[in-house]
C-alpha atoms as a PDB file:
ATOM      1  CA  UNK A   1       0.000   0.000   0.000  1.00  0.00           C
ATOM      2  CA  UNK A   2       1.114   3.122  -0.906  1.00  0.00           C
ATOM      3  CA  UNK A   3       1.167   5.959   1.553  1.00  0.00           C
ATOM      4  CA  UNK A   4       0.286   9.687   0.484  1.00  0.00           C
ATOM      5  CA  UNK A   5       2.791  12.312   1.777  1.00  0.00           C
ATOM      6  CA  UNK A   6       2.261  16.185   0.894  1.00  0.00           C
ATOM      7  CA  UNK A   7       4.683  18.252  -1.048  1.00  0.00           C
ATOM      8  CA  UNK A   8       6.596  20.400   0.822  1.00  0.00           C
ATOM      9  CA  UNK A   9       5.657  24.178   0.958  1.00  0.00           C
ATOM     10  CA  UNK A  10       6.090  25.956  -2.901  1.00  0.00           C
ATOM     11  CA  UNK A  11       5.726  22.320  -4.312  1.00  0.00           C
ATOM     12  CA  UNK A  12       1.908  21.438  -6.135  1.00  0.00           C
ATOM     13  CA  UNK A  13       1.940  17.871  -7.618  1.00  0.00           C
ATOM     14  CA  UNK A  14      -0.223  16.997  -9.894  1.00  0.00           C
ATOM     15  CA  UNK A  15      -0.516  13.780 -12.956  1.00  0.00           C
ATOM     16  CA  UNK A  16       0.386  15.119 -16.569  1.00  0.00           C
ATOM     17  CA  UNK A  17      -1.975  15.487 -19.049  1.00  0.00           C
ATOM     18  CA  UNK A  18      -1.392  15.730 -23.163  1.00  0.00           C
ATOM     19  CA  UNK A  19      -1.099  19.257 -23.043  1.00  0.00           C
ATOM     20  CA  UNK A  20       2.116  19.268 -20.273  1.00  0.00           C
ATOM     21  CA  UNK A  21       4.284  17.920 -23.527  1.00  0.00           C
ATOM     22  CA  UNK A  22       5.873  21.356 -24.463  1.00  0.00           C
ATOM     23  CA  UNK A  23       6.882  21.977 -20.620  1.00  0.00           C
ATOM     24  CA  UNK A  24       7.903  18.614 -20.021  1.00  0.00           C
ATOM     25  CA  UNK A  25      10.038  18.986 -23.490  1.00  0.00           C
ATOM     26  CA  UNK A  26      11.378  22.054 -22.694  1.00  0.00           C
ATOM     27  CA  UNK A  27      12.739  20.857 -18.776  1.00  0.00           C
ATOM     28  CA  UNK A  28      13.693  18.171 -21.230  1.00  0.00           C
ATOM     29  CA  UNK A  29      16.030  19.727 -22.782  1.00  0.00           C
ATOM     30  CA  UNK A  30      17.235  22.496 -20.092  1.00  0.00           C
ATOM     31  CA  UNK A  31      18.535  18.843 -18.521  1.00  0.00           C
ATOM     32  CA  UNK A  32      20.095  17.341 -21.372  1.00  0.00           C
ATOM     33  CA  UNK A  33      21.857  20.948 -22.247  1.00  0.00           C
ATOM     34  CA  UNK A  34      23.191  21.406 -18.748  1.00  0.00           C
ATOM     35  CA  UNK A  35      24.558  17.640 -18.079  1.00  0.00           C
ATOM     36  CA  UNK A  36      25.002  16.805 -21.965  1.00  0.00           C
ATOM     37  CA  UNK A  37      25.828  20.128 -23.593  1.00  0.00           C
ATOM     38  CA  UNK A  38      23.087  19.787 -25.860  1.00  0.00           C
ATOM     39  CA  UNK A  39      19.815  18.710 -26.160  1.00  0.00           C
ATOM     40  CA  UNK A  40      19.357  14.846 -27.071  1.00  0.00           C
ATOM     41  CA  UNK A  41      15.761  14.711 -27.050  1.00  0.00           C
ATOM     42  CA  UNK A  42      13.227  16.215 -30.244  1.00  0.00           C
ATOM     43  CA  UNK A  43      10.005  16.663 -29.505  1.00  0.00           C
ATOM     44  CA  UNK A  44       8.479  14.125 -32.123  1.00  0.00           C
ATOM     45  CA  UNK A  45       9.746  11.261 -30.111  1.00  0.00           C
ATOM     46  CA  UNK A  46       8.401  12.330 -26.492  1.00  0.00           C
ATOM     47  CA  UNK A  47       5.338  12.495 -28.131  1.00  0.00           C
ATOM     48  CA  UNK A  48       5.264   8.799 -29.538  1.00  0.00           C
ATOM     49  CA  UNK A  49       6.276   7.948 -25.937  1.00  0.00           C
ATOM     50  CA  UNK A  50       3.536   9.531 -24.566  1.00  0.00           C
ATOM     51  CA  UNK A  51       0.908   8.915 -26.846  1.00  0.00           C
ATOM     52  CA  UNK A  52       1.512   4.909 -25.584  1.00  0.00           C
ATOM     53  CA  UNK A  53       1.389   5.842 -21.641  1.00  0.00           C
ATOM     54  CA  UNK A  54      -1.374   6.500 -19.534  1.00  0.00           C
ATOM     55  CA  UNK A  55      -0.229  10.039 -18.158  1.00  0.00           C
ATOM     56  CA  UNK A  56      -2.701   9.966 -15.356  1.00  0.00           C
ATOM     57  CA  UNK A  57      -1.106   6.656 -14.209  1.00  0.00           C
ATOM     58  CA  UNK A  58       2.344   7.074 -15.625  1.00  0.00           C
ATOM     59  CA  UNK A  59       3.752  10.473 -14.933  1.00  0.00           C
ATOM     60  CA  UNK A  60       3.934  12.970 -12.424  1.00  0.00           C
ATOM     61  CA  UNK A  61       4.785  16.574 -12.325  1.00  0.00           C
ATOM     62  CA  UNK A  62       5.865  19.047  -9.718  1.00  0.00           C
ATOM     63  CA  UNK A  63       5.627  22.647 -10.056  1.00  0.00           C
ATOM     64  CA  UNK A  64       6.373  25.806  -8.009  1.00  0.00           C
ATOM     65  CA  UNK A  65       4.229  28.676  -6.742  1.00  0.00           C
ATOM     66  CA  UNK A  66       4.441  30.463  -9.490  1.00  0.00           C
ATOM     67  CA  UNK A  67       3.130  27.919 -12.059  1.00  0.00           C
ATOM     68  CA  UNK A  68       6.882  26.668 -13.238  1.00  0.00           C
ATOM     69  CA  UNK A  69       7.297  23.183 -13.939  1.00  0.00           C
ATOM     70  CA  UNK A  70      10.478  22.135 -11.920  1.00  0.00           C
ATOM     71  CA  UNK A  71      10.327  18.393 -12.243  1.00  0.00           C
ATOM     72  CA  UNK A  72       8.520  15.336 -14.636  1.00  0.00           C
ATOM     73  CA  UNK A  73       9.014  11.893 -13.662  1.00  0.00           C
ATOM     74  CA  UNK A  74       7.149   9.458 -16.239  1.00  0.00           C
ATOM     75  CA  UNK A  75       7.750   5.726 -15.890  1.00  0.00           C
ATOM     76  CA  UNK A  76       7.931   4.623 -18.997  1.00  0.00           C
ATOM     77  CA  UNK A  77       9.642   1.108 -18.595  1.00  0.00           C
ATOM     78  CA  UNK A  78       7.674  -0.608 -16.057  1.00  0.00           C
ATOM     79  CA  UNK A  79       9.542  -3.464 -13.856  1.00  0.00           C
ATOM     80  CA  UNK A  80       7.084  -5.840 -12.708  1.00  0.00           C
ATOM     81  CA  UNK A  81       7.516  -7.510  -9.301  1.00  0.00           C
ATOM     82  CA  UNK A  82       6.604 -10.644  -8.532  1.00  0.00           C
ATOM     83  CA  UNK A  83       6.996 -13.710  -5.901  1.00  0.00           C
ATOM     84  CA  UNK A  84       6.290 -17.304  -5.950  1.00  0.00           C
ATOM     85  CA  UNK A  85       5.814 -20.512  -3.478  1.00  0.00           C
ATOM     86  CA  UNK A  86       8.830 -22.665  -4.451  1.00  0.00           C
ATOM     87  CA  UNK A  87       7.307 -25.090  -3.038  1.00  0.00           C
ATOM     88  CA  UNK A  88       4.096 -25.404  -4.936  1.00  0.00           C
END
């Protein structure tokens, strides 16, 4: 079971809908330049990602007071868990 905790103070999270794609690009990219140097990501690809997600499921964003998206994490590889009785 999951438990809910609250963003801390300045922090609203919310799921990502279809129309989040240019902002989530754009941090994107901001990313990529800073650790990469340039961009690695075009836009035309994110959206084939997301077109086979369920954004209300699949991603979460976080953004400030002021409306500014500061984080996107979408799980687009999921890892499924499971156990079984050896014994059985």
């Amino acid at each position: 079971m999951h438990k809910k905790v609250a963003p801390p103070p300045g922090f609203h999270i919310r799921t990502a809908t279809m129309a989040d794609l240019p902002a989530v690009f754009g941090l994107a990219t901001e990313a990529e330049t800073a650790e990469l140097g340039a961009p690695d990501t075009v836009i035309e690809d994110l959206q084939e990602e997301w077109d086979a997600l369920d954004l209300a499921a699949d991603a979460v964003l976080a953004h400030g007071d002021d409306g500014n998206l500061l984080s996107a994490d979408i799980w687009v590889h999921k890892i499924l868990r499971a156990a079984a009785d050896p014994t059985e």
